[in-house]
N, C-alpha and C. Protein backbone atom coordinates (compact mmCIF):
# COMPACT_ATOMS: atom_id res chain seq x y z
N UNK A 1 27.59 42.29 7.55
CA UNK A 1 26.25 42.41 7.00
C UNK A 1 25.76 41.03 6.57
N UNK A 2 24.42 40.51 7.18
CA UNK A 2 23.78 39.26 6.82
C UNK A 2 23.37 39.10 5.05
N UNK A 3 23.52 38.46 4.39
CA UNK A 3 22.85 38.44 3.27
C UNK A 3 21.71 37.75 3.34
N UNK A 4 20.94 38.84 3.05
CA UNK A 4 19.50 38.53 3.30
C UNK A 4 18.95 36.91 2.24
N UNK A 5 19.26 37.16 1.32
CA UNK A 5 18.69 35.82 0.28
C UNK A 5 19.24 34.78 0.59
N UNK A 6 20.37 34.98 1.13
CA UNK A 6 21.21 33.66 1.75
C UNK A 6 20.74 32.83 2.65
N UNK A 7 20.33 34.14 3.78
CA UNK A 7 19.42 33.50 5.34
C UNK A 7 18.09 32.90 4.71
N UNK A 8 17.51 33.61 3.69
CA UNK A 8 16.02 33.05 3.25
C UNK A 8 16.57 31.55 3.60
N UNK A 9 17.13 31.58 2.02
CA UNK A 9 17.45 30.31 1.46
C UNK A 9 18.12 28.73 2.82
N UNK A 10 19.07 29.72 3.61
CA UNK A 10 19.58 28.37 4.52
C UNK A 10 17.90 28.30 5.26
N UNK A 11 17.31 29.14 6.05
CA UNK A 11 16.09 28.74 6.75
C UNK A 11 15.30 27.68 5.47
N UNK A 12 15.08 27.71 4.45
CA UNK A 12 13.70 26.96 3.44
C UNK A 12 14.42 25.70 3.78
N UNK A 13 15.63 25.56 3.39
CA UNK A 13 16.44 24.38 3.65
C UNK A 13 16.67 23.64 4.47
N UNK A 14 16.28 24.16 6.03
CA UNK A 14 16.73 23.65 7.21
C UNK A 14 15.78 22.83 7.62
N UNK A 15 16.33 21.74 8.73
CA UNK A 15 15.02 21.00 9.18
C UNK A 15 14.23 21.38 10.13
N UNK A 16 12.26 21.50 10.02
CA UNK A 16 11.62 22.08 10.99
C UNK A 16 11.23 20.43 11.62
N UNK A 17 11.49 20.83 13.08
CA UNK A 17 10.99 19.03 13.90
C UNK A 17 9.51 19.04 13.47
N UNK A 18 9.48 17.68 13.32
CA UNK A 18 8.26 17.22 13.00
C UNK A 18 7.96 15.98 13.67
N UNK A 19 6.62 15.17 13.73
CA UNK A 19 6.48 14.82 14.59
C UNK A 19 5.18 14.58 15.36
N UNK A 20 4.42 13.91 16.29
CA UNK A 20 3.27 13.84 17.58
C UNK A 20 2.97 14.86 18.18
N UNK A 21 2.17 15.79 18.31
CA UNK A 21 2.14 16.48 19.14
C UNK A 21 0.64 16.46 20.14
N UNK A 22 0.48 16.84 21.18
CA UNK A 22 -0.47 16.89 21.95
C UNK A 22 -0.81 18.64 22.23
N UNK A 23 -2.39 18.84 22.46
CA UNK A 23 -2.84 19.59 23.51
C UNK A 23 -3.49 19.20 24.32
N UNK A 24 -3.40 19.48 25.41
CA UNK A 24 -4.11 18.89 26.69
C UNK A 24 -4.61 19.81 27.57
N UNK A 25 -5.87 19.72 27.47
CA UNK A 25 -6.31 20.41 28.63
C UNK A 25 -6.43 20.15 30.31
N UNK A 26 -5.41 20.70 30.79
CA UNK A 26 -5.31 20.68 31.98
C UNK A 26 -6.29 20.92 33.44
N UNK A 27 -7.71 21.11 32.90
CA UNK A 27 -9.01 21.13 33.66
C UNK A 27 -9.36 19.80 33.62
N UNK A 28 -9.51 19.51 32.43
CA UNK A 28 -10.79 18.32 32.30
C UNK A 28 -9.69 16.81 31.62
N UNK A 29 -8.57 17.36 31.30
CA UNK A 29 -7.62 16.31 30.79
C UNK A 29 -7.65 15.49 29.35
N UNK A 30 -8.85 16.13 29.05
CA UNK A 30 -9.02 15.90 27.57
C UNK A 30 -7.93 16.56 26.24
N UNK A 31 -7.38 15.77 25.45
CA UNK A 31 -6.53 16.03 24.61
C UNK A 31 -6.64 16.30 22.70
N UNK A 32 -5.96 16.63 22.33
CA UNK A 32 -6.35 16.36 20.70
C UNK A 32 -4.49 16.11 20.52
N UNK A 33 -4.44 15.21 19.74
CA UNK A 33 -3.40 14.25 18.96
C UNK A 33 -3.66 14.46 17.75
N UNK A 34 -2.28 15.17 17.50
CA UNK A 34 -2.45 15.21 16.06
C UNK A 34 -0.94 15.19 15.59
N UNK A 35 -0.32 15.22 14.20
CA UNK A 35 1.07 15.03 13.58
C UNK A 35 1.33 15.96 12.66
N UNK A 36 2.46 16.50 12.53
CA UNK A 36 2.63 17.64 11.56
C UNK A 36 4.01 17.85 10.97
N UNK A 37 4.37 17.83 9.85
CA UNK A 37 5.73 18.01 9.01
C UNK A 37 6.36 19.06 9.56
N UNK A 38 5.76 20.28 10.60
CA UNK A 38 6.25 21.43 10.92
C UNK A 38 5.50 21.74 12.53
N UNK A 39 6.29 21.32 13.65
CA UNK A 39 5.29 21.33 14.79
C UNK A 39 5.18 22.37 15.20
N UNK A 40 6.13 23.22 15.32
CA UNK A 40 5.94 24.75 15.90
C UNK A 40 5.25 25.24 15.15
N UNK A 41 5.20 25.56 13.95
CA UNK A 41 4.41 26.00 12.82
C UNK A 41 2.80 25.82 13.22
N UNK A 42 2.69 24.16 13.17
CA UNK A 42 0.96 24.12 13.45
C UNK A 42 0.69 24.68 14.72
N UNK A 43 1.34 24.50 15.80
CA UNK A 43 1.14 24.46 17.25
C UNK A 43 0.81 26.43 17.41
N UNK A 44 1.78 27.23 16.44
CA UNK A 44 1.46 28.65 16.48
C UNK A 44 -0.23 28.69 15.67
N UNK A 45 -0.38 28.33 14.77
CA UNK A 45 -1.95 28.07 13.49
C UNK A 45 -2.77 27.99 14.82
N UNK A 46 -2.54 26.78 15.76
CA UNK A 46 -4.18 26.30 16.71
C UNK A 46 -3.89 27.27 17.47
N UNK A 47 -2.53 27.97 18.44
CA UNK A 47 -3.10 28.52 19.30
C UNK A 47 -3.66 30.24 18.71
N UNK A 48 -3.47 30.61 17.78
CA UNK A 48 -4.21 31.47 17.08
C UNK A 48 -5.61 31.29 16.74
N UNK A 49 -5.80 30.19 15.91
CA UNK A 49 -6.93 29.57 15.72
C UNK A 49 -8.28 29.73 17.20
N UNK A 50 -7.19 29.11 18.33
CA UNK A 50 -8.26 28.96 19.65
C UNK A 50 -8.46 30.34 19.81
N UNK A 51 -7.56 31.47 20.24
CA UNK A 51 -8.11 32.91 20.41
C UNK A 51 -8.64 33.24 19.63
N UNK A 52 -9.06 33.43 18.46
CA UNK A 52 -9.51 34.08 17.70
C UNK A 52 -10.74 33.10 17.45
N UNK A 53 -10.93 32.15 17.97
CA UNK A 53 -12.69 31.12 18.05
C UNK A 53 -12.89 30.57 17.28
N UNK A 54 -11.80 30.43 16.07
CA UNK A 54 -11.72 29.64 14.38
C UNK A 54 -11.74 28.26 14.58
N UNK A 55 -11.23 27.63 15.43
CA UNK A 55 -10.64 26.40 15.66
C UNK A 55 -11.54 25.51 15.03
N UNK A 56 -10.94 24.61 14.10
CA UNK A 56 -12.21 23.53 13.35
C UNK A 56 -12.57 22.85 13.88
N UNK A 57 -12.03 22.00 15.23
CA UNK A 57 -12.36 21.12 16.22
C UNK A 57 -13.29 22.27 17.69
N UNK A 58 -14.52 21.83 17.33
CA UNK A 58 -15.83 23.11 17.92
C UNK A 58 -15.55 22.08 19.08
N UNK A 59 -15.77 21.33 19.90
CA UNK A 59 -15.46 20.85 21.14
C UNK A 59 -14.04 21.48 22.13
N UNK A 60 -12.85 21.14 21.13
CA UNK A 60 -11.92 22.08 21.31
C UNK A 60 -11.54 23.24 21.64
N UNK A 61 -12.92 24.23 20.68
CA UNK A 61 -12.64 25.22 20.98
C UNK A 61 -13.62 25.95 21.64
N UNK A 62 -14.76 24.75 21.89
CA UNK A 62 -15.75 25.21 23.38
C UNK A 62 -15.33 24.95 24.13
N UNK A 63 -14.20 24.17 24.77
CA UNK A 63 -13.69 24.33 25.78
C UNK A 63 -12.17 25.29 25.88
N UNK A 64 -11.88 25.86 24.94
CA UNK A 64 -10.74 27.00 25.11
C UNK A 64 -11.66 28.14 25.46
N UNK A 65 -12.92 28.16 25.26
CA UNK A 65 -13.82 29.65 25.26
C UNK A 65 -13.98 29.54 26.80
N UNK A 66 -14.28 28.36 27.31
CA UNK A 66 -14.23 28.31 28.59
C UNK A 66 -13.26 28.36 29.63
N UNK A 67 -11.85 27.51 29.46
CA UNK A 67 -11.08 27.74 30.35
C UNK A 67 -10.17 28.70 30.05
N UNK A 68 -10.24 29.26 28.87
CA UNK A 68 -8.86 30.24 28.50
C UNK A 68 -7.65 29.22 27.66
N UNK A 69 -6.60 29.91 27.51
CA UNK A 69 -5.40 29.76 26.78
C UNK A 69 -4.86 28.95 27.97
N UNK A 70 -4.78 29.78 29.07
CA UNK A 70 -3.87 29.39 30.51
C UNK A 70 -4.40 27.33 30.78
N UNK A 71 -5.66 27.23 30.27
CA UNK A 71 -6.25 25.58 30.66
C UNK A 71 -5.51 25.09 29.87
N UNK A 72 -4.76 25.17 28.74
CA UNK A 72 -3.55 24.25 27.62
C UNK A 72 -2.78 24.11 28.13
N UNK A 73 -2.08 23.05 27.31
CA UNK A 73 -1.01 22.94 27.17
C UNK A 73 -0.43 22.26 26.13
N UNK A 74 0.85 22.62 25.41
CA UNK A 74 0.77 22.19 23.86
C UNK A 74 2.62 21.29 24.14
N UNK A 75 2.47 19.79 23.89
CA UNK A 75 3.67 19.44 24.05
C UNK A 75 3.85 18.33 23.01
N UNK A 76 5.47 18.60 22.65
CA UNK A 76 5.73 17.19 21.47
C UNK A 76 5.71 15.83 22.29
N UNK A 77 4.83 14.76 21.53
CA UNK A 77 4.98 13.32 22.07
C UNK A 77 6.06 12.59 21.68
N UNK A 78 6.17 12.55 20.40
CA UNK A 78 7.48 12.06 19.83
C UNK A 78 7.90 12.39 18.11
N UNK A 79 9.25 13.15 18.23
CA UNK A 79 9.54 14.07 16.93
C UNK A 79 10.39 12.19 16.01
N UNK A 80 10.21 12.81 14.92
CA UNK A 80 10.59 12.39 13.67
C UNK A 80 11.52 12.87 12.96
N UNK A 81 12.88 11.92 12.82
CA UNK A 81 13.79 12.69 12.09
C UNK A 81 14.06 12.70 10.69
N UNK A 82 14.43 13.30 9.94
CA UNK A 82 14.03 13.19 8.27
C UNK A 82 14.94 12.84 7.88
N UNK A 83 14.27 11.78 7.00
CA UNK A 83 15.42 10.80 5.87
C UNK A 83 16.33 11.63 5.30
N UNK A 84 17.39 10.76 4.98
CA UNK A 84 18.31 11.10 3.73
C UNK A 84 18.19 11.90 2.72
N UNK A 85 16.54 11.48 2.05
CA UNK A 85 16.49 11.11 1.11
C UNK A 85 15.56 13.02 1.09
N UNK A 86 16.03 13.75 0.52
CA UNK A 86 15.34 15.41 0.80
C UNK A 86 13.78 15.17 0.28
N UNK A 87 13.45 14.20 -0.88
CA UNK A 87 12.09 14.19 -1.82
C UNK A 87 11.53 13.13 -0.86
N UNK A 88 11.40 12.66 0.11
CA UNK A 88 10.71 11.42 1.00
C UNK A 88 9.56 12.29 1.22
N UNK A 89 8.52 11.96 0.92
CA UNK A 89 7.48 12.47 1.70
C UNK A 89 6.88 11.44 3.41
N UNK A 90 7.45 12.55 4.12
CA UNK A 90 6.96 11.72 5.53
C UNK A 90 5.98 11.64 6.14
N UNK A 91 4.47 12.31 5.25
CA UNK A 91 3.28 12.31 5.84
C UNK A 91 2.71 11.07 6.30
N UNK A 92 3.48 10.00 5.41
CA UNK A 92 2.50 8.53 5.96
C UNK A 92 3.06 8.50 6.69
N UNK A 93 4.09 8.53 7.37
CA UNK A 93 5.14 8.00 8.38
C UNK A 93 4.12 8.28 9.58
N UNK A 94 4.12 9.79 9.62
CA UNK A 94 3.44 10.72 10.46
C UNK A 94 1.96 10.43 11.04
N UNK A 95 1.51 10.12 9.70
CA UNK A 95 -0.23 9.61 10.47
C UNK A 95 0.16 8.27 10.63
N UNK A 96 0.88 7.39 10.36
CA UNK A 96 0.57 6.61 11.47
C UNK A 96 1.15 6.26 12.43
N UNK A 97 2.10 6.74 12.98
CA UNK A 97 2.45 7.38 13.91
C UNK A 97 1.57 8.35 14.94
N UNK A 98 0.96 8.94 14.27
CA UNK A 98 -0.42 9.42 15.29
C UNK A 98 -1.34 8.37 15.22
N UNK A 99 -1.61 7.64 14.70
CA UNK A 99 -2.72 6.63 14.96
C UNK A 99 -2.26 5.86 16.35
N UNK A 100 -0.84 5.43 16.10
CA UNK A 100 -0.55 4.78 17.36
C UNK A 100 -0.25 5.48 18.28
N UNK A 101 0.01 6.72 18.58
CA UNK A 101 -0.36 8.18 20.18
C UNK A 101 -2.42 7.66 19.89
N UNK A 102 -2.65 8.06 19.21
CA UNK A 102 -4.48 8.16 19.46
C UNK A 102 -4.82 6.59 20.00
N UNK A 103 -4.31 5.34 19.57
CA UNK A 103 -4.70 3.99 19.62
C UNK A 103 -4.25 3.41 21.72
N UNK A 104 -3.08 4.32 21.63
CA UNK A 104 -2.42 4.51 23.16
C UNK A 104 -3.47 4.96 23.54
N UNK A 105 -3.29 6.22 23.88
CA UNK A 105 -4.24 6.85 24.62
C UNK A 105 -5.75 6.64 24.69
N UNK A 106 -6.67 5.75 23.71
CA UNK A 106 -7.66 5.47 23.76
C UNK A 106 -7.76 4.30 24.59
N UNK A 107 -6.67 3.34 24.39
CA UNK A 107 -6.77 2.23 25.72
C UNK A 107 -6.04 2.48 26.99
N UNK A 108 -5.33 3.78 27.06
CA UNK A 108 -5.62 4.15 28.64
C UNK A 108 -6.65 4.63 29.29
N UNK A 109 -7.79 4.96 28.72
CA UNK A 109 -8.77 5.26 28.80
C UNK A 109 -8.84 7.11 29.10
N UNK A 110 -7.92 7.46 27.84
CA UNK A 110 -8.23 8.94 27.75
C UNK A 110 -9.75 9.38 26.92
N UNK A 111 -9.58 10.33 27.19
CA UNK A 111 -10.57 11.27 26.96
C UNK A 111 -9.74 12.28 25.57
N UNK A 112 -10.29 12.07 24.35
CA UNK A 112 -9.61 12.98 23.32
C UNK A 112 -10.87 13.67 22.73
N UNK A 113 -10.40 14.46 21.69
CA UNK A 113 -10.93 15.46 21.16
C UNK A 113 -10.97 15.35 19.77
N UNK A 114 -9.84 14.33 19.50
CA UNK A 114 -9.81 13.48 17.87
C UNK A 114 -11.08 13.32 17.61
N UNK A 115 -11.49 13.10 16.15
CA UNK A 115 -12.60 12.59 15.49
C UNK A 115 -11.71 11.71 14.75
N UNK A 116 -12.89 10.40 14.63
CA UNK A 116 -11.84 9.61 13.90
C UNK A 116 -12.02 9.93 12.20
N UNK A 117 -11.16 9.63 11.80
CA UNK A 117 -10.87 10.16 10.59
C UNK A 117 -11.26 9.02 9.64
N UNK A 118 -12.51 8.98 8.40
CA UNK A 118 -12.60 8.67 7.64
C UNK A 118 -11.59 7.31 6.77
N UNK A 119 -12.25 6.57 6.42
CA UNK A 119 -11.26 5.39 5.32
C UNK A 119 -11.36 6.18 4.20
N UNK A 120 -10.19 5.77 3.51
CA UNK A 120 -11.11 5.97 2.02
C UNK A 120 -12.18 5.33 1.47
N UNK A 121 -12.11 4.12 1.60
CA UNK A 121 -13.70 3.38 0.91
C UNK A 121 -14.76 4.06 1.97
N UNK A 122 -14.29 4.80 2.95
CA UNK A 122 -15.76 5.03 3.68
C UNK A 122 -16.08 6.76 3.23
N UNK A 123 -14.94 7.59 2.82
CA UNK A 123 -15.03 8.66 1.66
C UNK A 123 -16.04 8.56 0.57
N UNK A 124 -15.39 7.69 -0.36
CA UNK A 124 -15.66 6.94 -1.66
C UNK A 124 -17.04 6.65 -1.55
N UNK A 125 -17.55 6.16 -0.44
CA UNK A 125 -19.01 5.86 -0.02
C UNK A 125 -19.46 7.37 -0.16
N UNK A 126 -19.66 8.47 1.09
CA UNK A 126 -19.96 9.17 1.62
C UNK A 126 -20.01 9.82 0.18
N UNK A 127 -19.02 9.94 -0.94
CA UNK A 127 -19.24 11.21 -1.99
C UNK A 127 -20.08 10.48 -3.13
N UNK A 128 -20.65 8.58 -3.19
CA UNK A 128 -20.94 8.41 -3.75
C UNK A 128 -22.70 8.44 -3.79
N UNK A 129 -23.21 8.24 -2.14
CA UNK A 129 -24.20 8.60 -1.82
C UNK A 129 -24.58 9.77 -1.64
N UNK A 130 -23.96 10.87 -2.04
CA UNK A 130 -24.62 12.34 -2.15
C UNK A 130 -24.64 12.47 -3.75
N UNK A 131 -23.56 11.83 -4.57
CA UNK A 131 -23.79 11.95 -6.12
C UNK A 131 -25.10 11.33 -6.14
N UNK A 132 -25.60 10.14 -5.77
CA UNK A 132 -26.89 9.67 -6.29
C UNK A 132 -28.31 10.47 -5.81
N UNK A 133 -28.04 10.90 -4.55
CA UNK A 133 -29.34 12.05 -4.30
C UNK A 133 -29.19 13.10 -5.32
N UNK A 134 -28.46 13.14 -6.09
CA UNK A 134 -28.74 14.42 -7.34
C UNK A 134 -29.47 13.92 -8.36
């Protein structure tokens, strides 16, 4: 007999790959690059996300409305193995690590689906010029 609290507990504990991942659409060859502490995890979120028409990236998911599920394809670029250290947080690691998959692929002259993502001083701007229109 498995002990159930046991299995919880070894799965919370275990390592999920993390890592680059790509979708690519295999019609038009356009991609979205993105990085995640848990890749199977996100990679199940979008392709739910795309069937069900949620998807926050609306380019993305005007073109899943069009070619279907079957036009993807969802593959790791390059996984990340986790420190020593259990309290490391590896999110910086991670984005930039996707900056350089997005910085690649923009001078091969891909076609992505990325938006580029905000600075902070260009945040800091953006929330400081809507405080002053009040």
């Amino acid at each position: 007999m498995i002990d159930k609290k046991a299995a919880i507990r070894e799965y919370k504990m275990s390592h999920r790959p993390m890592g680059v991942f790509q979708i690519r659409n295999t019609v038009n060859g356009r991609a979205l690059i993105e990085s995640s502490v848990n890749i199977p995890g996100k990679i199940n979120r979008y392709r739910l996300q795309l069937d069900v028409g949620s998807h926050p990236n609306k380019e993305l998911q005007a073109d899943h409305n069009i070619y279907g599920k079957d036009g993807f394809e969802f593959e790791t670029l390059e996984s990340l193995e986790p420190r020593a250290d259990a309290n490391y947080d590896h999110r910086a690691d991670l984005e930039a690590l996707e900056g350089l998959w997005v910085e690649k692929a923009q001078e091969n002259g891909e076609q992505l689906y990325n938006v580029r993502k905000l600075t902070r001083e260009e945040r800091l701007q953006m929330i400081a010029s809507r405080n002053r229109g009040r």
